[in-house]
Protein backbone atom coordinates (compact mmCIF):
# COMPACT_ATOMS: atom_id res chain seq x y z
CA UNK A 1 0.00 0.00 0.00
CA UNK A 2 1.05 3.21 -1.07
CA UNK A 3 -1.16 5.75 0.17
CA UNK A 4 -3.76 5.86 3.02
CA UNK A 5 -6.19 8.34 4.81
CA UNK A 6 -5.53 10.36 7.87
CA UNK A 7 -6.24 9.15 11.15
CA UNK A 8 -9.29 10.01 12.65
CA UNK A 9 -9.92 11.91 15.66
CA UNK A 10 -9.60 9.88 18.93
CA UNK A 11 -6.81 7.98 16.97
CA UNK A 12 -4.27 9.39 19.15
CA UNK A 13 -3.75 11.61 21.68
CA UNK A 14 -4.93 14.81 21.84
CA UNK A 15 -1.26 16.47 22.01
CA UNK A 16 -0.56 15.31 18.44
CA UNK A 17 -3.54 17.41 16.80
CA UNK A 18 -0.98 20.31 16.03
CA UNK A 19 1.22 18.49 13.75
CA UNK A 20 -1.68 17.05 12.29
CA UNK A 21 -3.21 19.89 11.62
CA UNK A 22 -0.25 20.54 9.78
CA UNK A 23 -0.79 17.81 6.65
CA UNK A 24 -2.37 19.22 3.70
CA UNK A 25 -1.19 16.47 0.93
CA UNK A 26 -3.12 13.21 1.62
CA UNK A 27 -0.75 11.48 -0.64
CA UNK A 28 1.91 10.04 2.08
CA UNK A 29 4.83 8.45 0.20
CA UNK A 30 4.96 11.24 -2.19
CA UNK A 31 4.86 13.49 0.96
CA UNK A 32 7.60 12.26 2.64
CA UNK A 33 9.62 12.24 -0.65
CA UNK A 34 9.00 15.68 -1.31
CA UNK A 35 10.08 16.40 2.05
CA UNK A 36 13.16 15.02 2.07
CA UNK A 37 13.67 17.40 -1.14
CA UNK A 38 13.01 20.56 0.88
CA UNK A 39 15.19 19.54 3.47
CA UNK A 40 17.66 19.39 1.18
CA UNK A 41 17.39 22.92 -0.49
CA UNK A 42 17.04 24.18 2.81
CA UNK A 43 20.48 22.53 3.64
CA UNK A 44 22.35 23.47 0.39
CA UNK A 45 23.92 26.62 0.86
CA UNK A 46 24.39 26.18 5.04
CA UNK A 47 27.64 27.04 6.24
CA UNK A 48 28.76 24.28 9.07
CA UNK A 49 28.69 27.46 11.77
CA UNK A 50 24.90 27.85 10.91
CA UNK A 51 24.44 23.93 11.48
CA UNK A 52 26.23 24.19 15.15
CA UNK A 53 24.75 27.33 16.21
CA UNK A 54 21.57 27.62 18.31
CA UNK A 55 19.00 30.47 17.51
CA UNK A 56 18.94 31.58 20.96
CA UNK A 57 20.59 29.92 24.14
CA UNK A 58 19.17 26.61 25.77
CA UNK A 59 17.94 25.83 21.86
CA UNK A 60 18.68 22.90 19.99
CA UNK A 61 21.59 23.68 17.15
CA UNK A 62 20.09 22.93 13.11
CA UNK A 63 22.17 19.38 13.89
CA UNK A 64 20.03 18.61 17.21
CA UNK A 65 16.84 19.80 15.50
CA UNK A 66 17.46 16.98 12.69
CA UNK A 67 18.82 14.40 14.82
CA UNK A 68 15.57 14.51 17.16
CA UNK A 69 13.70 14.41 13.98
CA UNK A 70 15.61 11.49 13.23
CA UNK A 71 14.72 9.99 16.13
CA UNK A 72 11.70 10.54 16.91
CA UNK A 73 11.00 8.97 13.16
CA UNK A 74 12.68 5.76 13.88
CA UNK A 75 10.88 5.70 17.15
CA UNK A 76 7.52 6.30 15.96
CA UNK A 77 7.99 4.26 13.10
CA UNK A 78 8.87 0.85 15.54
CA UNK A 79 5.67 1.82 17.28
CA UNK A 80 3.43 1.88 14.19
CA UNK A 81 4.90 -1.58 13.13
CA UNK A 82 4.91 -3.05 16.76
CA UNK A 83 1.10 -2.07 16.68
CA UNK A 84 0.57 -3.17 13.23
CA UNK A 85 2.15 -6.68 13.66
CA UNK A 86 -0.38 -6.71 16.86
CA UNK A 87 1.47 -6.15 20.20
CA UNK A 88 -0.39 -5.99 22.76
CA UNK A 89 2.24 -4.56 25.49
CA UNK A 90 1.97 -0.75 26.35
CA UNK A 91 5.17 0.54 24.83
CA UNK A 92 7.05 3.68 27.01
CA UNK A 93 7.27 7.07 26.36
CA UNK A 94 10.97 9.27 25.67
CA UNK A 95 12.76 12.04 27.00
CA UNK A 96 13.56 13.61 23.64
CA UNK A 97 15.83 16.02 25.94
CA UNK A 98 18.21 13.11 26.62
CA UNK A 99 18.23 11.49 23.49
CA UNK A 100 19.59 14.58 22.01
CA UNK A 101 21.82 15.05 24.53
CA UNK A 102 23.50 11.34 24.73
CA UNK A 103 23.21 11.83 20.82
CA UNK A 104 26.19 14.48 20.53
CA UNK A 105 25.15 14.87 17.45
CA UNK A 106 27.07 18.13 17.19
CA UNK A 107 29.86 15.38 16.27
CA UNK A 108 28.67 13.68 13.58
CA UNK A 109 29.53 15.45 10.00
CA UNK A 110 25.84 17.41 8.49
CA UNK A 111 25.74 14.89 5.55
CA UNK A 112 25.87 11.61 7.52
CA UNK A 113 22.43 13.25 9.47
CA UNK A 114 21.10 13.81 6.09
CA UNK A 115 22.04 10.64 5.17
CA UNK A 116 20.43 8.87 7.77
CA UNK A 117 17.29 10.64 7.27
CA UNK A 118 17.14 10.01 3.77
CA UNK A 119 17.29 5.80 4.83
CA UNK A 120 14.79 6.38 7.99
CA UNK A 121 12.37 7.88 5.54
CA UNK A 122 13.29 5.01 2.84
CA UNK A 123 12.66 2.53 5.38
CA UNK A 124 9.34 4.03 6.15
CA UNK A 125 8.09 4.03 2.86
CA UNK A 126 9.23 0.28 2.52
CA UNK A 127 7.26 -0.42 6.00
CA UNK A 128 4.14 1.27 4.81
CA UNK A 129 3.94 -0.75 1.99
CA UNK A 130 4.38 -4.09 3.46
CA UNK A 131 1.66 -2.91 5.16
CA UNK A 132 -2.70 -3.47 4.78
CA UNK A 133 -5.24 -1.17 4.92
CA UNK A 134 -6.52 -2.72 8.44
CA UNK A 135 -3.27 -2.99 9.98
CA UNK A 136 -3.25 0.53 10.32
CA UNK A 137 -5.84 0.38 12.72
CA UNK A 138 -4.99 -1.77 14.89
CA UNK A 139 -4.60 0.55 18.14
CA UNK A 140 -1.82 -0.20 20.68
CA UNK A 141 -0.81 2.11 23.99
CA UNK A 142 2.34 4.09 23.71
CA UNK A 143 3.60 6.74 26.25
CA UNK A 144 0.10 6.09 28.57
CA UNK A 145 -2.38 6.72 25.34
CA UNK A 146 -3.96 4.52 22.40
CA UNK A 147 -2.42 5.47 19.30
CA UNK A 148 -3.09 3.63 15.73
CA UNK A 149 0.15 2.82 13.58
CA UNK A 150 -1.96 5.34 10.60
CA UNK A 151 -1.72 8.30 13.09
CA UNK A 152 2.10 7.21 14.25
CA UNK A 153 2.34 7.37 10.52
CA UNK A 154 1.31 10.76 9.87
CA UNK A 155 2.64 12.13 12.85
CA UNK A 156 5.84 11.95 11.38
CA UNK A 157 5.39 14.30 8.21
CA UNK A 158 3.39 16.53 10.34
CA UNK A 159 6.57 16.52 13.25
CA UNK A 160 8.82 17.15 10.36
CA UNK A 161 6.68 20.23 9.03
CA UNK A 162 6.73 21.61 12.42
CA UNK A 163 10.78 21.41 12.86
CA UNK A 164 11.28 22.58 9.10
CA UNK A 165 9.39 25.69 9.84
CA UNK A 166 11.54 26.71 12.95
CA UNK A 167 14.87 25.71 11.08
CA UNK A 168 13.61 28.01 7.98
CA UNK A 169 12.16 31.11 10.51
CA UNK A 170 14.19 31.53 13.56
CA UNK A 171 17.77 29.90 12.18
């Protein structure tokens, strides 16, 4: 499968509503494609002192920003195929304060982040369409809430949209 609806309210938590609110282009895979295209222009002409600085102290640099984004991909991505395969145990919740942190991804060279974007998002698509329409729907508990593997799905373009905007206005 290739493309699929958005979640429904009462999907997921409540909390996740912002980003969304944020998907306008129902057509995932091409969505996450496109976005890894204007993460790229908005990359190209970065100097490595823009990627290291913060926009304001106690902010994540532009290499923390993409490395939780990373992250918090990969992480939401094991949910929605945990859920989707049918597990049953509540999975926990993260700290996405100390996964940055114990990340250091201030040492790891701008292209290798892109890089491992670029094969997160790869491996998504691949997921998604090993995937069936019902599987989707099969709800699991994550972080104390019921979520669906469609809105862990979405969530993830809808994160990304969210992080891409602050990189683009306040870096």
């Amino acid at each position: 499968m290739e493309n699929f609806s958005l979640p429904k309210k009462g999907d997921y938590p409540a909390n996740y509503e912002g980003y969304l609110e944020l998907i306008s282009d129902t057509d995932f895979c091409k969505l996450i494609q496109d976005q890894i295209s204007d993460l790229e222009k908005l990359f190209s002409n970065k100097t490595s002192e823009w990627f290291n600085t913060p926009y304001e102290e106690g902010k994540w640099t532009p290499k923390e920003v993409l490395g939780h984004v990373i992250d918090t991909e990969r992480i939401m991505t094991f949910r929605g195929l945990c859920f989707a395969r049918g597990e049953r145990s509540a999975l926990p919740g993260f700290d996405q304060d100390p996964y940055v942190l114990n990340a250091r991804f201030g040492q790891v060279p701008e292209k290798l982040l892109f890089e491992d974007f670029v094969a997160q998002r790869k491996a998504l698509v691949t997921l998604i369409k090993t995937l069936s329409e019902d599987m989707l729907d099969f709800a699991g508990e994550a972080n104390g809430s019921s979520i669906t593997p469609r809105a862990l799905f979405w969530i993830i373009p809808g994160h990304f949209i969210h992080h891409l905007r602050i990189l683009k206005n306040r870096y």
